[in-house]
Protein backbone atom coordinates (compact mmCIF):
# COMPACT_ATOMS: atom_id res chain seq x y z
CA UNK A 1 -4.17 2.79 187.91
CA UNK A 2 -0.76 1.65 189.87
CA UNK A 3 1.79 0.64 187.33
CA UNK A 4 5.11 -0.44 189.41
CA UNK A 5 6.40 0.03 192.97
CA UNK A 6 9.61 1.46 193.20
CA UNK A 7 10.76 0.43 196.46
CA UNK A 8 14.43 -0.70 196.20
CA UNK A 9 15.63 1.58 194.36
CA UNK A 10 15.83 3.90 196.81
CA UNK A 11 15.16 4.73 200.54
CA UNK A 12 12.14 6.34 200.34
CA UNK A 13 8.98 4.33 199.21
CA UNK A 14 7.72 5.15 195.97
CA UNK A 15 5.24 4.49 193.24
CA UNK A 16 3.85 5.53 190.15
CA UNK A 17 -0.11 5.58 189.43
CA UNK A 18 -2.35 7.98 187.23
CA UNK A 19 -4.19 10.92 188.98
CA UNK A 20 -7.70 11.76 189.03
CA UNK A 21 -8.62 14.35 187.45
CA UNK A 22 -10.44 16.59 190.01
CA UNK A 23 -9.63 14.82 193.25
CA UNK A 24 -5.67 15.11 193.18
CA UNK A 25 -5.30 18.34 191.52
CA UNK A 26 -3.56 19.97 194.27
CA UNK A 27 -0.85 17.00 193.92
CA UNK A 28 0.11 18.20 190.23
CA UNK A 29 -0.35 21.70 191.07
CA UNK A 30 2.29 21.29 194.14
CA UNK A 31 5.01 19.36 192.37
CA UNK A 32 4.62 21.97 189.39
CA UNK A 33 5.46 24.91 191.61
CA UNK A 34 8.07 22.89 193.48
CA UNK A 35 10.25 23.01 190.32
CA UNK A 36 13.32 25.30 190.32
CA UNK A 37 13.82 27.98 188.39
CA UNK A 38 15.47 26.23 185.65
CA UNK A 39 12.88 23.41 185.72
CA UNK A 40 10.22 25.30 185.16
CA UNK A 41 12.06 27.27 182.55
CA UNK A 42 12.26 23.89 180.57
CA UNK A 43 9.09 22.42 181.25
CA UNK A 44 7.03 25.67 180.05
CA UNK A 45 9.59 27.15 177.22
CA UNK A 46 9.57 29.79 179.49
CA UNK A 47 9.59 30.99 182.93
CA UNK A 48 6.25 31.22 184.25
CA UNK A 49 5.25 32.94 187.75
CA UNK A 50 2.95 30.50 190.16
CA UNK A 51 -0.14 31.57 189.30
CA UNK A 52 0.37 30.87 185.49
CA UNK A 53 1.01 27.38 187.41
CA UNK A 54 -2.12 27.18 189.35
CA UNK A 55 -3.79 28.05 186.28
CA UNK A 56 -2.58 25.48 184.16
CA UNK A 57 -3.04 22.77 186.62
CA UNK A 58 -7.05 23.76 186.91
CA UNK A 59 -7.02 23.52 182.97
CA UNK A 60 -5.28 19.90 182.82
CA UNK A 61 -8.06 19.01 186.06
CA UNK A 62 -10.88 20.12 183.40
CA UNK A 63 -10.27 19.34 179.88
CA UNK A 64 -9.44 15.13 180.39
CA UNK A 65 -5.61 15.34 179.99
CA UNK A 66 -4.14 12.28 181.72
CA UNK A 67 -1.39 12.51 184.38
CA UNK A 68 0.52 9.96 185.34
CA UNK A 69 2.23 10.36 188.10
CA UNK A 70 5.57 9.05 190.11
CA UNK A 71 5.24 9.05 194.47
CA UNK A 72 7.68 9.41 196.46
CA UNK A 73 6.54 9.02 199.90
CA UNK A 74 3.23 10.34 199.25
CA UNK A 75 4.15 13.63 197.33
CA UNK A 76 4.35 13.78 193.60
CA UNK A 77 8.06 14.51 192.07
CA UNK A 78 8.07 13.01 188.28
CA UNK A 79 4.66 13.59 186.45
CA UNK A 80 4.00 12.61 182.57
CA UNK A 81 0.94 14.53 180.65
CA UNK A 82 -0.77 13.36 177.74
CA UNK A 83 -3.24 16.45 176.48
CA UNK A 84 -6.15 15.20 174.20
CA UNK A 85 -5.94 15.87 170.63
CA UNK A 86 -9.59 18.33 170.78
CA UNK A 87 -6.81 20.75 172.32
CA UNK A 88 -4.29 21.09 169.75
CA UNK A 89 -5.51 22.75 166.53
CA UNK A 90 -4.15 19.71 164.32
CA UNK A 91 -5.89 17.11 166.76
CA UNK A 92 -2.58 15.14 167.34
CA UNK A 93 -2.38 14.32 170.96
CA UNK A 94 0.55 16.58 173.38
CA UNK A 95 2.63 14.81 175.78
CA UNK A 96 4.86 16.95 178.69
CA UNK A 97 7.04 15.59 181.18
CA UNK A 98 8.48 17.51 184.23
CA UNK A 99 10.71 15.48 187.51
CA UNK A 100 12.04 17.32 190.06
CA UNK A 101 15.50 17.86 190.82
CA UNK A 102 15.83 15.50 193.37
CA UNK A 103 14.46 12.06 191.89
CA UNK A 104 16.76 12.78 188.81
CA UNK A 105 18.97 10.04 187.01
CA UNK A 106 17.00 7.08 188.60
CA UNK A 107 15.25 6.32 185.55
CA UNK A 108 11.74 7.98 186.18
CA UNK A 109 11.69 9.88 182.95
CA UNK A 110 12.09 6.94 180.78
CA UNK A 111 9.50 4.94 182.98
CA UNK A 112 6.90 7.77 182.65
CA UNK A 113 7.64 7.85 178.88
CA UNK A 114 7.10 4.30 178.38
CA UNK A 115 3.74 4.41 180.26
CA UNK A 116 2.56 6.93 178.60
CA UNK A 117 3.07 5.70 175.05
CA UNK A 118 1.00 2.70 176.49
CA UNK A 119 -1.70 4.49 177.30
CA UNK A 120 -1.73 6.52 174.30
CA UNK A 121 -1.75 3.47 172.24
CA UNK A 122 -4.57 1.99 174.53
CA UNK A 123 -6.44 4.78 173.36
CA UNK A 124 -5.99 4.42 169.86
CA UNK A 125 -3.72 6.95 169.21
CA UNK A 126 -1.39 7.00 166.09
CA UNK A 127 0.86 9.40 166.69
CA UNK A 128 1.67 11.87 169.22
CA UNK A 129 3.18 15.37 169.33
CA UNK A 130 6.70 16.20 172.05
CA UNK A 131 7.67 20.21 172.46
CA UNK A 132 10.33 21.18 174.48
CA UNK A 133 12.61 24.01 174.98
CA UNK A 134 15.79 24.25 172.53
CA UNK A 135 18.05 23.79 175.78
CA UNK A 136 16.29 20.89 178.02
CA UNK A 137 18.97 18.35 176.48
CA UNK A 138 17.90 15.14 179.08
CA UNK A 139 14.28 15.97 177.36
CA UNK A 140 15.36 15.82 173.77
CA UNK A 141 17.52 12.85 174.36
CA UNK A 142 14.57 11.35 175.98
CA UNK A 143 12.08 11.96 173.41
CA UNK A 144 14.77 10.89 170.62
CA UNK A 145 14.97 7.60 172.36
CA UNK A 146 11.76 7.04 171.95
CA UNK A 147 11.45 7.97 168.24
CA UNK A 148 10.72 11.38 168.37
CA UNK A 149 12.35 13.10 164.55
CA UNK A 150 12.95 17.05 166.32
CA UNK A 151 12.64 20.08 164.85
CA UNK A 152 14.02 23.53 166.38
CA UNK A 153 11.90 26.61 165.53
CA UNK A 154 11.33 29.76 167.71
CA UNK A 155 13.47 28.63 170.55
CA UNK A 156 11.90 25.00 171.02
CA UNK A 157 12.46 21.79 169.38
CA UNK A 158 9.01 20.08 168.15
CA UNK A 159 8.64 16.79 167.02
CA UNK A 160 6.15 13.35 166.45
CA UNK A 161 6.40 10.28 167.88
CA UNK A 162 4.85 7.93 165.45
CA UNK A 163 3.24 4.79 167.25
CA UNK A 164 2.31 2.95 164.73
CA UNK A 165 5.49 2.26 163.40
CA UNK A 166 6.60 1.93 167.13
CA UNK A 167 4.35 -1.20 167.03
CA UNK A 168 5.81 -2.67 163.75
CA UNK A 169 9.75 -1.96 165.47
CA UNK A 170 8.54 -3.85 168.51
CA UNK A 171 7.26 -7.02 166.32
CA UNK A 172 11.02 -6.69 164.72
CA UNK A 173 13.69 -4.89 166.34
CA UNK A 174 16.93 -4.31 164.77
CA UNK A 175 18.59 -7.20 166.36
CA UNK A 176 15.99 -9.81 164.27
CA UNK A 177 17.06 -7.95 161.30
CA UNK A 178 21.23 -8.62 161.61
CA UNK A 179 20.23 -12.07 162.68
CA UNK A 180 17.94 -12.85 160.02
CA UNK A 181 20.74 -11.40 157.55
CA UNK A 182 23.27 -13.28 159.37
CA UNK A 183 21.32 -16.86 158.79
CA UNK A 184 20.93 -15.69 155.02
CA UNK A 185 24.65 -15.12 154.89
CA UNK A 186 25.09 -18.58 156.12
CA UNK A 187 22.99 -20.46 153.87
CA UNK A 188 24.05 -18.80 150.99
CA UNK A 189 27.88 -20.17 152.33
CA UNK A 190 26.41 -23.23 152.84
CA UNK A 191 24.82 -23.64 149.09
CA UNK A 192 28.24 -22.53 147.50
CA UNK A 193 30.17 -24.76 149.13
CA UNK A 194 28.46 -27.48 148.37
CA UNK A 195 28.13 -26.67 144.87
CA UNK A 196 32.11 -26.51 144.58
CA UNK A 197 32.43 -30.40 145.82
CA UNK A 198 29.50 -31.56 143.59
CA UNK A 199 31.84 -29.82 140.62
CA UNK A 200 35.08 -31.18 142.12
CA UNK A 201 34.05 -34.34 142.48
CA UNK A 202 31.85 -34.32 138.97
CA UNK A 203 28.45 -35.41 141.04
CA UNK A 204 27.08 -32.18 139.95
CA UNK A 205 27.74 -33.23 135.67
CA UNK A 206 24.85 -34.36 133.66
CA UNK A 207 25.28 -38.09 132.28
């Protein structure tokens, strides 16, 4: 599934479409091991040697996790996972998110996020589950933008992005609120001020 091309924003051409699952395993598998050390600290809570990597990429190939993934110039560099729910012992849904170095800052994480959650809704989930490692600070600002409440524990912060009340913030963001308030505030002016010149002027006395 191709969601947006990117070309514009930079030189090189890029996209971002979901993987299939068997096919384009060596795709996720490369841009995994491509992260630096830091990276991959931050994406796995941990640092974890490359065939930990291979490993894990063979797992996500087998067990229906979802990938979607951002191109640039035909190699993966920004890659958003959403793990089913039959994985996690609480059956709530896991999403990850790992970009490379070098595609930083250009907006992929938040695009990546926001297709995700769409999926994840298409799917029917309510909520969904974010971990990430006490120190990735562009991942828990991320998540928080999105409505994840955080929770540190053990050296990572955990947290639940609720979708359904995503849905009902969509249908009225905060800016209908102060409006609607504002209009409110208005009429209410309006009412009083009229009742003052009916009194002043004695229009508003029985006969």
């Amino acid at each position: 599934m191709h969601y947006r091309d990117f070309v514009g924003r930079t030189r090189a051409r890029s996209h971002v479409r979901t993987l299939s699952q068997h096919e384009e395993l060596p795709l996720l598998r490369d841009h995994l091991l491509r992260l630096d050390r830091a990276s991959r600290h931050d994406r796995f809570h941990g640092y974890m040697d490359d065939s930990f990597i291979e490993r894990y990429a063979e797992k996500c190939a087998d067990d229906g996790t979802i990938i979607i993934a951002y191109f640039e110039d035909g190699m993966v560099r920004g890659a958003a996972e959403l793990h089913p729910p039959e994985q996690s012992p609480d059956l709530l849904p896991e999403i990850a998110f790992s970009v490379e170095k070098s595609v930083r800052r250009r907006g992929v994480g938040s695009f990546l996020f926001r297709q995700l959650i769409a999926v994840a809704r298409a799917k029917g989930y309510r909520s969904l589950r974010i971990t990430t490692g006490a120190h990735n600070e562009a991942m828990r600002a991320l998540a928080k933008k999105f409505g994840a409440n955080l929770t540190f524990r053990q050296g990572e912060s955990t947290g639940t992005i609720d979708l359904i009340e995503q849905n009902q913030s969509k249908a009225a963001p905060a800016g209908f609120e102060a409006t609607l308030a504002a209009a409110r505030t208005i009429a209410n002016f309006n009412r009083a001020y009229w009742r003052m010149l009916l009194r002043i002027y004695g229009w508003g006395r029985a006969a």
